[in-house]
C-alpha atoms as a PDB file:
ATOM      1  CA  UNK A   1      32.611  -9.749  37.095  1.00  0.00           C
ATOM      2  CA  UNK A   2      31.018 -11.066  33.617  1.00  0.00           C
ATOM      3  CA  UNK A   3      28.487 -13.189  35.709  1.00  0.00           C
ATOM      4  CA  UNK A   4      27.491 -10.036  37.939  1.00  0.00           C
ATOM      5  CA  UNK A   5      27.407  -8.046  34.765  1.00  0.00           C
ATOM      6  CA  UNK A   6      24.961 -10.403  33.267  1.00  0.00           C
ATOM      7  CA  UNK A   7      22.958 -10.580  36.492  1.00  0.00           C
ATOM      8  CA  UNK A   8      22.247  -6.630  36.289  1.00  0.00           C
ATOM      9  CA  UNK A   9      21.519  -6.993  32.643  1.00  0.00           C
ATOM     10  CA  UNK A  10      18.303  -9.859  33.496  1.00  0.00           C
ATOM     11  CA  UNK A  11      17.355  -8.075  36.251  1.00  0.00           C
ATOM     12  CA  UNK A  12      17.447  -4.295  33.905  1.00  0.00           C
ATOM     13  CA  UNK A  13      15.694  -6.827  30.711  1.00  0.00           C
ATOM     14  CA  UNK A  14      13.305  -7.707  33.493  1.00  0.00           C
ATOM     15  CA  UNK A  15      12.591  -4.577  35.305  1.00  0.00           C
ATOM     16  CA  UNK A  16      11.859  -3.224  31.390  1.00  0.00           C
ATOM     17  CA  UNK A  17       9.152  -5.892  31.327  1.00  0.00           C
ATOM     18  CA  UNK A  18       7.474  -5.380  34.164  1.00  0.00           C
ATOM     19  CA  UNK A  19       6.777  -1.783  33.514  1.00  0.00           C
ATOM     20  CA  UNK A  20       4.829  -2.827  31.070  1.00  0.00           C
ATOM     21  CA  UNK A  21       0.633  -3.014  32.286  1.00  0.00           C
ATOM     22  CA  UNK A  22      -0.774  -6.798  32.984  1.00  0.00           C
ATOM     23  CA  UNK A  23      -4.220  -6.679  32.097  1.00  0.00           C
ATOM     24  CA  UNK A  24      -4.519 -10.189  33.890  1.00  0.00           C
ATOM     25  CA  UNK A  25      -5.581 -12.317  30.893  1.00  0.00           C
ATOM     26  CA  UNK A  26      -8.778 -10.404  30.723  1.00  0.00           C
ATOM     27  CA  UNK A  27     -10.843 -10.863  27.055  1.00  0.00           C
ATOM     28  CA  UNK A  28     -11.716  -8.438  25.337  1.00  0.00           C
ATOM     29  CA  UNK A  29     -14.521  -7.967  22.950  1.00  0.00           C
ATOM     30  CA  UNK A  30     -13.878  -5.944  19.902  1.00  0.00           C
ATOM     31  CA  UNK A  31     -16.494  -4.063  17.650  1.00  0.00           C
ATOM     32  CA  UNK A  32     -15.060  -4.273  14.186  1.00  0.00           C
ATOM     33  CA  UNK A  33     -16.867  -3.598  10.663  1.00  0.00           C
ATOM     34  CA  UNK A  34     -15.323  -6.422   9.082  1.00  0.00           C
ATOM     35  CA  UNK A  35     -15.486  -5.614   5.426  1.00  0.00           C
ATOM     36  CA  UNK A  36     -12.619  -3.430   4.930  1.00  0.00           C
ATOM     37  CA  UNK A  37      -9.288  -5.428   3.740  1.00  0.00           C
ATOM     38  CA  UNK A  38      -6.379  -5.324   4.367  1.00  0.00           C
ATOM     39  CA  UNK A  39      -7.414  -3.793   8.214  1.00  0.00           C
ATOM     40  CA  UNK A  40     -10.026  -5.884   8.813  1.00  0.00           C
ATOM     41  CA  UNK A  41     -11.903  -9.009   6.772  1.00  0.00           C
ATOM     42  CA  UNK A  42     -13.704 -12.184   7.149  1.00  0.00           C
ATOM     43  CA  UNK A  43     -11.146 -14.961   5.310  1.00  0.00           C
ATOM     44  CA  UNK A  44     -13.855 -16.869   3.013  1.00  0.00           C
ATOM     45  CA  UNK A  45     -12.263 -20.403   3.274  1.00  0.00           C
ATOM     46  CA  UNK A  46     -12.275 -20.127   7.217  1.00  0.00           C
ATOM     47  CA  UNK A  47     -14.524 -17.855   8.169  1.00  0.00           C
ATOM     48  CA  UNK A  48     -11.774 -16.131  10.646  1.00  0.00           C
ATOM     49  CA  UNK A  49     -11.443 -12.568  10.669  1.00  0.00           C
ATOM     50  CA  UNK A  50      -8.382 -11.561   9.621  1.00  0.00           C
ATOM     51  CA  UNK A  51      -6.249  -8.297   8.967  1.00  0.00           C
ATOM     52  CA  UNK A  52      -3.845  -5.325  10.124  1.00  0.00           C
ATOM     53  CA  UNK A  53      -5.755  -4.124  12.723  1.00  0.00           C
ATOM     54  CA  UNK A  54      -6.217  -8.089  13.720  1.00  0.00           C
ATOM     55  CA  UNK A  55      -2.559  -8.869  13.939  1.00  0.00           C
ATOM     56  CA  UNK A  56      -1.903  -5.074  15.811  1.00  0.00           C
ATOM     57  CA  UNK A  57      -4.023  -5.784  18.590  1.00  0.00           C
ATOM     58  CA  UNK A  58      -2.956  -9.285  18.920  1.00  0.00           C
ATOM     59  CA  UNK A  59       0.620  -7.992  19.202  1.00  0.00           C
ATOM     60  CA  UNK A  60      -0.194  -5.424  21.697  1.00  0.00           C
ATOM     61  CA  UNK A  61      -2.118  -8.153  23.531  1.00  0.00           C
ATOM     62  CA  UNK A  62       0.906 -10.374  24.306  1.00  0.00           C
ATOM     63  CA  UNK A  63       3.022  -7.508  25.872  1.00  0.00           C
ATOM     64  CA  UNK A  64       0.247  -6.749  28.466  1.00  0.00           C
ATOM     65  CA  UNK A  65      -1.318 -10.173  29.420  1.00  0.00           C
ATOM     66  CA  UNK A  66      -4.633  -9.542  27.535  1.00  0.00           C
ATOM     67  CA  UNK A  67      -6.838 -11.291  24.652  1.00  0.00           C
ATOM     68  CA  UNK A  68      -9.330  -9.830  22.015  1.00  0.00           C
ATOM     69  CA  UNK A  69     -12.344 -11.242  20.020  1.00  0.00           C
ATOM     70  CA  UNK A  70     -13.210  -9.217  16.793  1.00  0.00           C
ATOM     71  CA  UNK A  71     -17.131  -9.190  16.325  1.00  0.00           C
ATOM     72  CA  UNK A  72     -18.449  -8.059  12.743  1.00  0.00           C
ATOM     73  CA  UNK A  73     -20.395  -4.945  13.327  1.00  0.00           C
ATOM     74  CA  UNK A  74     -21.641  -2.490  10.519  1.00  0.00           C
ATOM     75  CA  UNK A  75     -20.273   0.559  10.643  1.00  0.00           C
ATOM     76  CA  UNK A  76     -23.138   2.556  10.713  1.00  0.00           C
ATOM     77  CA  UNK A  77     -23.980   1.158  14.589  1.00  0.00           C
ATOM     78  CA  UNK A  78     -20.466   0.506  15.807  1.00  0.00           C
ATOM     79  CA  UNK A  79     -20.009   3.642  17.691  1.00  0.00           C
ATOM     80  CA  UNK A  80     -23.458   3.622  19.105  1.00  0.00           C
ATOM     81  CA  UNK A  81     -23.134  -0.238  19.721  1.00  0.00           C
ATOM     82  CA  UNK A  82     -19.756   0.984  21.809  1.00  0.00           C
ATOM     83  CA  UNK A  83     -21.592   3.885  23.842  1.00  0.00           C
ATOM     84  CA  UNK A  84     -23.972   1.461  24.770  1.00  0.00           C
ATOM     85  CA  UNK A  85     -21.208  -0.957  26.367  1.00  0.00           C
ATOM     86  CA  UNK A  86     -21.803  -4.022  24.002  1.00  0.00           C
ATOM     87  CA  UNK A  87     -17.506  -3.846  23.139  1.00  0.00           C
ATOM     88  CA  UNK A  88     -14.932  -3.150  24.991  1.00  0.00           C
ATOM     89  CA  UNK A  89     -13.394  -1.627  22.287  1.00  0.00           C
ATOM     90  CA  UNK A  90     -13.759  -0.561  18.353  1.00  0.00           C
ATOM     91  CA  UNK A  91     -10.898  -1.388  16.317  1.00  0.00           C
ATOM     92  CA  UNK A  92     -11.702  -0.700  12.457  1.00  0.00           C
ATOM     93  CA  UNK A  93      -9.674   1.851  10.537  1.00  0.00           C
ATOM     94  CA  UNK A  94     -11.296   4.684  12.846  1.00  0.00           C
ATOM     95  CA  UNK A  95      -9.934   7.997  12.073  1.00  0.00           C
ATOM     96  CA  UNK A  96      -9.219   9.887  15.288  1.00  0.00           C
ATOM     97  CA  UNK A  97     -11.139  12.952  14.588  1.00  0.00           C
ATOM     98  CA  UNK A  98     -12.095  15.878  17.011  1.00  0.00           C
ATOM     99  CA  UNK A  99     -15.435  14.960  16.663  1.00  0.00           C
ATOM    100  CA  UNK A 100     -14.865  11.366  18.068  1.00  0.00           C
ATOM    101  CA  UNK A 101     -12.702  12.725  20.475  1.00  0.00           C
ATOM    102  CA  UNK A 102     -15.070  14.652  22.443  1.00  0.00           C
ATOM    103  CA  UNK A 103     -17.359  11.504  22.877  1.00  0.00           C
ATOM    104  CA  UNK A 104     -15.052   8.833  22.946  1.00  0.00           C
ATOM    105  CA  UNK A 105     -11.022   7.983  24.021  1.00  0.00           C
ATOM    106  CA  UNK A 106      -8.315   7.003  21.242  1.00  0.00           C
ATOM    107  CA  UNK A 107      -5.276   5.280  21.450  1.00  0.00           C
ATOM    108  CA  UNK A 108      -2.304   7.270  20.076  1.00  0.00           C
ATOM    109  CA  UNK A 109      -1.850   6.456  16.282  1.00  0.00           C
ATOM    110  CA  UNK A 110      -0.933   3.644  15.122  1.00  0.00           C
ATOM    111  CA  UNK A 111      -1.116   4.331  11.454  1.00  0.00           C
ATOM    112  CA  UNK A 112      -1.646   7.361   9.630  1.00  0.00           C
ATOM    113  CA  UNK A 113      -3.080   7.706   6.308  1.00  0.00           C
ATOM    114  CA  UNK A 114      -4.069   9.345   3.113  1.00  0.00           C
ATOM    115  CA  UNK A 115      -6.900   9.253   1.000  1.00  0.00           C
ATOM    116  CA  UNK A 116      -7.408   8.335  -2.775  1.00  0.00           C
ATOM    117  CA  UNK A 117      -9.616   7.741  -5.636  1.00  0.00           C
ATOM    118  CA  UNK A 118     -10.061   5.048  -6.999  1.00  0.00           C
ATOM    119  CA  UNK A 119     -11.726   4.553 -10.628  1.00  0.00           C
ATOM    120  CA  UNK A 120     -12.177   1.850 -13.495  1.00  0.00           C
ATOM    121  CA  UNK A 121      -8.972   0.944 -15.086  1.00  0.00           C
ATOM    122  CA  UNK A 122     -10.183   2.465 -18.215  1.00  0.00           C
ATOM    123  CA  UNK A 123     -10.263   5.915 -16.889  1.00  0.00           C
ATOM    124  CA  UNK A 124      -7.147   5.540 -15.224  1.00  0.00           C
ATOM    125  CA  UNK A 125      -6.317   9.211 -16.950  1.00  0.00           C
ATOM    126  CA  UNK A 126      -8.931  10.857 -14.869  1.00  0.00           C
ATOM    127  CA  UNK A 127      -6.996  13.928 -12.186  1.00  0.00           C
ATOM    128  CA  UNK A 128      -8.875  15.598  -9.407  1.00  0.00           C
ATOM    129  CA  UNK A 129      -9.213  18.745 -11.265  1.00  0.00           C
ATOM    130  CA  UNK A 130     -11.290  16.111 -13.805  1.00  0.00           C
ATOM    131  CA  UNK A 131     -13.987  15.523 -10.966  1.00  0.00           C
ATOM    132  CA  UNK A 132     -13.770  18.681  -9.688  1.00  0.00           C
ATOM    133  CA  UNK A 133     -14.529  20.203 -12.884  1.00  0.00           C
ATOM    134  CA  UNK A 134     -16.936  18.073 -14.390  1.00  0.00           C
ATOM    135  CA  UNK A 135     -19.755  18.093 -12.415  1.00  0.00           C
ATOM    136  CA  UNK A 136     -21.229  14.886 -14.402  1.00  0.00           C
ATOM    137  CA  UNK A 137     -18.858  12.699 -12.915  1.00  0.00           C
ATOM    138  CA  UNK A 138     -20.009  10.884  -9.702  1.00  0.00           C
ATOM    139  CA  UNK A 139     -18.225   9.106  -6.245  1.00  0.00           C
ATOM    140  CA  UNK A 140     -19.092   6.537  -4.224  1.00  0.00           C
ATOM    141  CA  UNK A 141     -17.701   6.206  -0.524  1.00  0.00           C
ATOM    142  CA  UNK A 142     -18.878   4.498   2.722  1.00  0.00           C
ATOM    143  CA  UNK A 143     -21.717   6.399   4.814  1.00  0.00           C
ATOM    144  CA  UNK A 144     -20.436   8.176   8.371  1.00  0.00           C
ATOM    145  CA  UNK A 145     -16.627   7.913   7.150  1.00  0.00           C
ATOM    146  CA  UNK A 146     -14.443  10.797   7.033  1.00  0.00           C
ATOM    147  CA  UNK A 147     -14.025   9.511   3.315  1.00  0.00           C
ATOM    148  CA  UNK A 148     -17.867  10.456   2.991  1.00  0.00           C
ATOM    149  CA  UNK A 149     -17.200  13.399   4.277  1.00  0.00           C
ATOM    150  CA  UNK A 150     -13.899  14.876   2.606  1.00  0.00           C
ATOM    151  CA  UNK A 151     -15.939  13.707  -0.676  1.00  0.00           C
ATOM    152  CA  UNK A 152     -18.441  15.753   0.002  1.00  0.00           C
ATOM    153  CA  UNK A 153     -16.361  18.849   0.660  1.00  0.00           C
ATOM    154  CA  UNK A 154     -14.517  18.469  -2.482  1.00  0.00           C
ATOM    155  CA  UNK A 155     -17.934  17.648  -4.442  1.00  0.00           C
ATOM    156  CA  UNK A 156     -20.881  18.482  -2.602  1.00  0.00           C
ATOM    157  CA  UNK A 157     -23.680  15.939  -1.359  1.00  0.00           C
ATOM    158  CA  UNK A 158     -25.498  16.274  -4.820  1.00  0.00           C
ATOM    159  CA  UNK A 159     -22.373  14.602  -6.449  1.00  0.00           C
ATOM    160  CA  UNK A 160     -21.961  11.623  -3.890  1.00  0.00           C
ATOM    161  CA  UNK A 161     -23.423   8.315  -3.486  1.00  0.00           C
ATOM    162  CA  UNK A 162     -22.900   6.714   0.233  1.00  0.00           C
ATOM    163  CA  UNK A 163     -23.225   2.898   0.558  1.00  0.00           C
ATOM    164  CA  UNK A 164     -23.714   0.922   3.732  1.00  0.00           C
ATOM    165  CA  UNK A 165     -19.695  -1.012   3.128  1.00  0.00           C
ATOM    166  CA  UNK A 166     -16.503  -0.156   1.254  1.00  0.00           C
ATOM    167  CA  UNK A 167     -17.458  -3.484  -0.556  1.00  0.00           C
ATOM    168  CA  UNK A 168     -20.837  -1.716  -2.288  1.00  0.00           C
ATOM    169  CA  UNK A 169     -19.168   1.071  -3.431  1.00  0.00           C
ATOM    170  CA  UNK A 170     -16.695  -0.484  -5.187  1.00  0.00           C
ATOM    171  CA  UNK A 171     -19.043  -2.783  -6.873  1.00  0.00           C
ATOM    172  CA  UNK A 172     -20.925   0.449  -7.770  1.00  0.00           C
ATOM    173  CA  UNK A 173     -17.564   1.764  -9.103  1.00  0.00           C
ATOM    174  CA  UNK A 174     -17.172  -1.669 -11.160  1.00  0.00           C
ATOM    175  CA  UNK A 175     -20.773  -1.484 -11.973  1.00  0.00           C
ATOM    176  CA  UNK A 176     -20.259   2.037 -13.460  1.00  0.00           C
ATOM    177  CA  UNK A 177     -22.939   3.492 -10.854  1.00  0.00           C
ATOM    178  CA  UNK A 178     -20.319   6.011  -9.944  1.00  0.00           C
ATOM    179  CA  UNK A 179     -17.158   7.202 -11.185  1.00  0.00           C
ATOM    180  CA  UNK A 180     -14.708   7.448  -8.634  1.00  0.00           C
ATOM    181  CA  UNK A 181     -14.886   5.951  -4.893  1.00  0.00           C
ATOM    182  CA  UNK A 182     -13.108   7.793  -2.247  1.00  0.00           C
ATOM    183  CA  UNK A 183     -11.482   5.781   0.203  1.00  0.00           C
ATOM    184  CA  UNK A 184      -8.047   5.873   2.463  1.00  0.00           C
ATOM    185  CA  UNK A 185      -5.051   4.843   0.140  1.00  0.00           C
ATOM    186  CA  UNK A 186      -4.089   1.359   2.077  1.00  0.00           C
ATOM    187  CA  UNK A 187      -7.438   0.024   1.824  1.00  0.00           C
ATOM    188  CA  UNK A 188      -8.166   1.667  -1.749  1.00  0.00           C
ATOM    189  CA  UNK A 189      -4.761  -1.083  -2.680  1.00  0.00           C
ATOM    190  CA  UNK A 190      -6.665  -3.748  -1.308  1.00  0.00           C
ATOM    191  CA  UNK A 191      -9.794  -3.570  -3.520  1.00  0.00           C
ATOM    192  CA  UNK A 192      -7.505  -2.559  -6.255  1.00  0.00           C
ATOM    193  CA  UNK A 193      -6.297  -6.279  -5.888  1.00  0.00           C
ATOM    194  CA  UNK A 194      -9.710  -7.798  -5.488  1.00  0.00           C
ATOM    195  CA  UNK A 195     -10.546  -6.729  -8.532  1.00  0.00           C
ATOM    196  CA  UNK A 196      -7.424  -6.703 -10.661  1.00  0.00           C
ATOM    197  CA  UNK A 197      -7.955  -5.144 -14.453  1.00  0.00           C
ATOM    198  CA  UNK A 198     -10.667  -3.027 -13.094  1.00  0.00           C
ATOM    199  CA  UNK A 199      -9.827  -0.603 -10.965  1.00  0.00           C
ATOM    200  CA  UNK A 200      -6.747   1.487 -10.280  1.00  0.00           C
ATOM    201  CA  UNK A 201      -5.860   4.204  -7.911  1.00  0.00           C
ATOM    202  CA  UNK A 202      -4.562   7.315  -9.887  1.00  0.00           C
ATOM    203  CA  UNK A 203      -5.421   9.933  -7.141  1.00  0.00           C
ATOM    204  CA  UNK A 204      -3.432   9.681  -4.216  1.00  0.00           C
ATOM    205  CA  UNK A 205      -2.799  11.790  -1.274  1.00  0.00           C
ATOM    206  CA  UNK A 206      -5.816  13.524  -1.346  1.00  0.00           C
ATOM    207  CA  UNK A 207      -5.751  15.018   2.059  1.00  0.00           C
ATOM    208  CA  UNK A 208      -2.903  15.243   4.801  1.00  0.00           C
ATOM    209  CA  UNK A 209      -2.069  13.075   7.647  1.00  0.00           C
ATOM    210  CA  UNK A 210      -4.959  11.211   8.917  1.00  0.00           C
ATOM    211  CA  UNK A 211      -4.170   8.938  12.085  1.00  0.00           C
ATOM    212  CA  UNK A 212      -6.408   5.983  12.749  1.00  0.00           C
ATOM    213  CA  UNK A 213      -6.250   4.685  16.459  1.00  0.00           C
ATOM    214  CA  UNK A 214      -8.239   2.151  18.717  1.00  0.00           C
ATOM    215  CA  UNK A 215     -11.026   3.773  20.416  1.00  0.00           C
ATOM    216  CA  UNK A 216     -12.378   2.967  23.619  1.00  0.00           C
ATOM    217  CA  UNK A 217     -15.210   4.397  25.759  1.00  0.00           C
ATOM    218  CA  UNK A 218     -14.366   7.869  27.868  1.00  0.00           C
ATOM    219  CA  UNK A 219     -11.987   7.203  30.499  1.00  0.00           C
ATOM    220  CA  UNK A 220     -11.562   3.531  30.391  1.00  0.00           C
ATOM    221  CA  UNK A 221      -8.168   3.010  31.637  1.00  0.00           C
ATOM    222  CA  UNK A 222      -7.036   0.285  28.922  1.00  0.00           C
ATOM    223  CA  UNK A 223      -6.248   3.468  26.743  1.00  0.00           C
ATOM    224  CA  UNK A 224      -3.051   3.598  29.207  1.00  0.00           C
ATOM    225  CA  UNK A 225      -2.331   0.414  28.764  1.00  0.00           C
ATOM    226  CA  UNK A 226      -2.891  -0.391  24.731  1.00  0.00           C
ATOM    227  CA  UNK A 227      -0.755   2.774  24.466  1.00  0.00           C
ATOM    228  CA  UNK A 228       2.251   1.067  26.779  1.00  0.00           C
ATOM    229  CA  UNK A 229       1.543  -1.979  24.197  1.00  0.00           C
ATOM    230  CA  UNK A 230       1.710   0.006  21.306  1.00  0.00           C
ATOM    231  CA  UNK A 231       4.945   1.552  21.955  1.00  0.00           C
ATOM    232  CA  UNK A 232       6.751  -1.410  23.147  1.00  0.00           C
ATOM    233  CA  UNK A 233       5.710  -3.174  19.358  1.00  0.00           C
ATOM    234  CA  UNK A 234       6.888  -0.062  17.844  1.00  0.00           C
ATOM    235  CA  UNK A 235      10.342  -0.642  19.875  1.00  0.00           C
ATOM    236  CA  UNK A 236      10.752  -4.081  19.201  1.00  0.00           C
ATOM    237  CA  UNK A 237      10.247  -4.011  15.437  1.00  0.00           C
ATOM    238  CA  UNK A 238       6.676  -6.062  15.218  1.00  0.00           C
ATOM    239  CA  UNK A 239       4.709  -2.805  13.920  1.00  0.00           C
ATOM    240  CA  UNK A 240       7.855  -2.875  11.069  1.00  0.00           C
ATOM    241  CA  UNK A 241       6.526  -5.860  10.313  1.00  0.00           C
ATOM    242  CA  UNK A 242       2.909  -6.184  10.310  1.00  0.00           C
ATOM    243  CA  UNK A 243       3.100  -3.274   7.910  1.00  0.00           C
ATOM    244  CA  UNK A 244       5.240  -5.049   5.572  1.00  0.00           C
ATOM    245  CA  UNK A 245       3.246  -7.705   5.830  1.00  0.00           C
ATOM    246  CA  UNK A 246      -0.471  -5.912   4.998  1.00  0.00           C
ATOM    247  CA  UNK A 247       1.298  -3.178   2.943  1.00  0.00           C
ATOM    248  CA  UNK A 248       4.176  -3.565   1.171  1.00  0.00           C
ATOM    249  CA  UNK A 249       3.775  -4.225  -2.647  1.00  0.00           C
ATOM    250  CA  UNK A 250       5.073  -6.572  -4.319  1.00  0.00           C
END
């Protein structure tokens, strides 16, 4: 009886497995704008690109028999660059908006997050009702971005300065060019440790939920299967861990 019993229980394990979609090994190429730690960045003493969004899709690769390659694109032709078929996929903090949605197909969530401020550590007192009152005090975000965007709504155009990477406006912020740099809260952490004693993030939770997935052409039918991926790293404990890994603080 125990050796039948742990014949059904392979042959359950292994029916779970095979529901899972084989994508055959294929490669695929990933558009990525790789200057935005701790998703996505290019490691200086190996030139690798490394990151969240890296280790995710790796982890969803190895439940459905599949392989990407992350390709530094700059954000402000990634989505074009993926219209006109030169990825398979764009991977790179994305917001799922309804905007994106109509052109393009996400994978569900597999993060959701908040945005912040960021500022020099010596006007770590600043609030939001500080920027939103004084109308002398500037931001700095990354052009196309729904962090561009929600800074505008809260400031108007007039009051924001848009840079081509994450990486130039928080040299601006450093520099003293702006004031304040709007940016998702994860992300804002990282630059908060690349430059440690200059900038802090006082302003947190700036907006609700916003859900970042992996976004794919219309109607490609690897949205299916990324999704099976996703959900089986969420069941197994590997999502658990990657974000302990990127995001945890010590």
């Amino acid at each position: 009886m125990k050796k039948l019993a742990s014949l059904l229980l392979i042959g359950l394990l292994s029916l779970g497995f095979a529901q899972l979609p084989d994508l055959g090994g294929a490669v695929l190429q990933v558009g990525s704008d790789t200057t935005y730690p701790p998703f996505e960045s290019v490691d200086e003493a190996t030139g690798e690109i490394v990151g969240f969004d890296v280790d995710v899709a790796n982890a969803i690769c190895e439940k459905i028999n599949c392989t990407v390659e992350f390709n530094t694109t700059a954000w402000d032709g990634l989505f074009a660059a993926l219209e006109a078929g030169e990825f398979d996929l764009a991977i790179s903090g994305i917001s799922i908006t309804e905007e994106r949605d109509q052109i393009f197909d996400f994978t569900d969530p597999y993060l959701v997050v908040q945005q912040a401020i960021a500022v020099r550590s010596e006007d770590e007192a600043l609030t939001l009702e500080d920027f939103q009152n004084n109308t002398e005090l500037n931001v700095g975000s990354q052009t196309g971005t729904t962090n561009a965007s929600l800074a505008e709504e809260l400031f108007g155009r007039d009051r924001v300065n848009l840079y081509d990477t994450f990486n130039a406006a928080a040299q601006a912020l450093v520099n003293g060019d702006v004031d304040g740099m709007i940016i998702d809260g994860t992300a804002a952490d990282a630059f908060v440790q690349e430059y440690a004693g200059e900038l802090v993030v006082p302003i947190v939770g700036l907006t609700t939920d916003d859900p970042l997935g992996f976004m794919f052409r219309e109607g490609d039918e690897n949205v299916d299967a990324f999704n099976a991926g996703l959900a089986a790293i969420r069941e197994d404990g590997t999502m658990d861990e990657l974000v302990a890994k990127w995001f945890s603080q010590e």
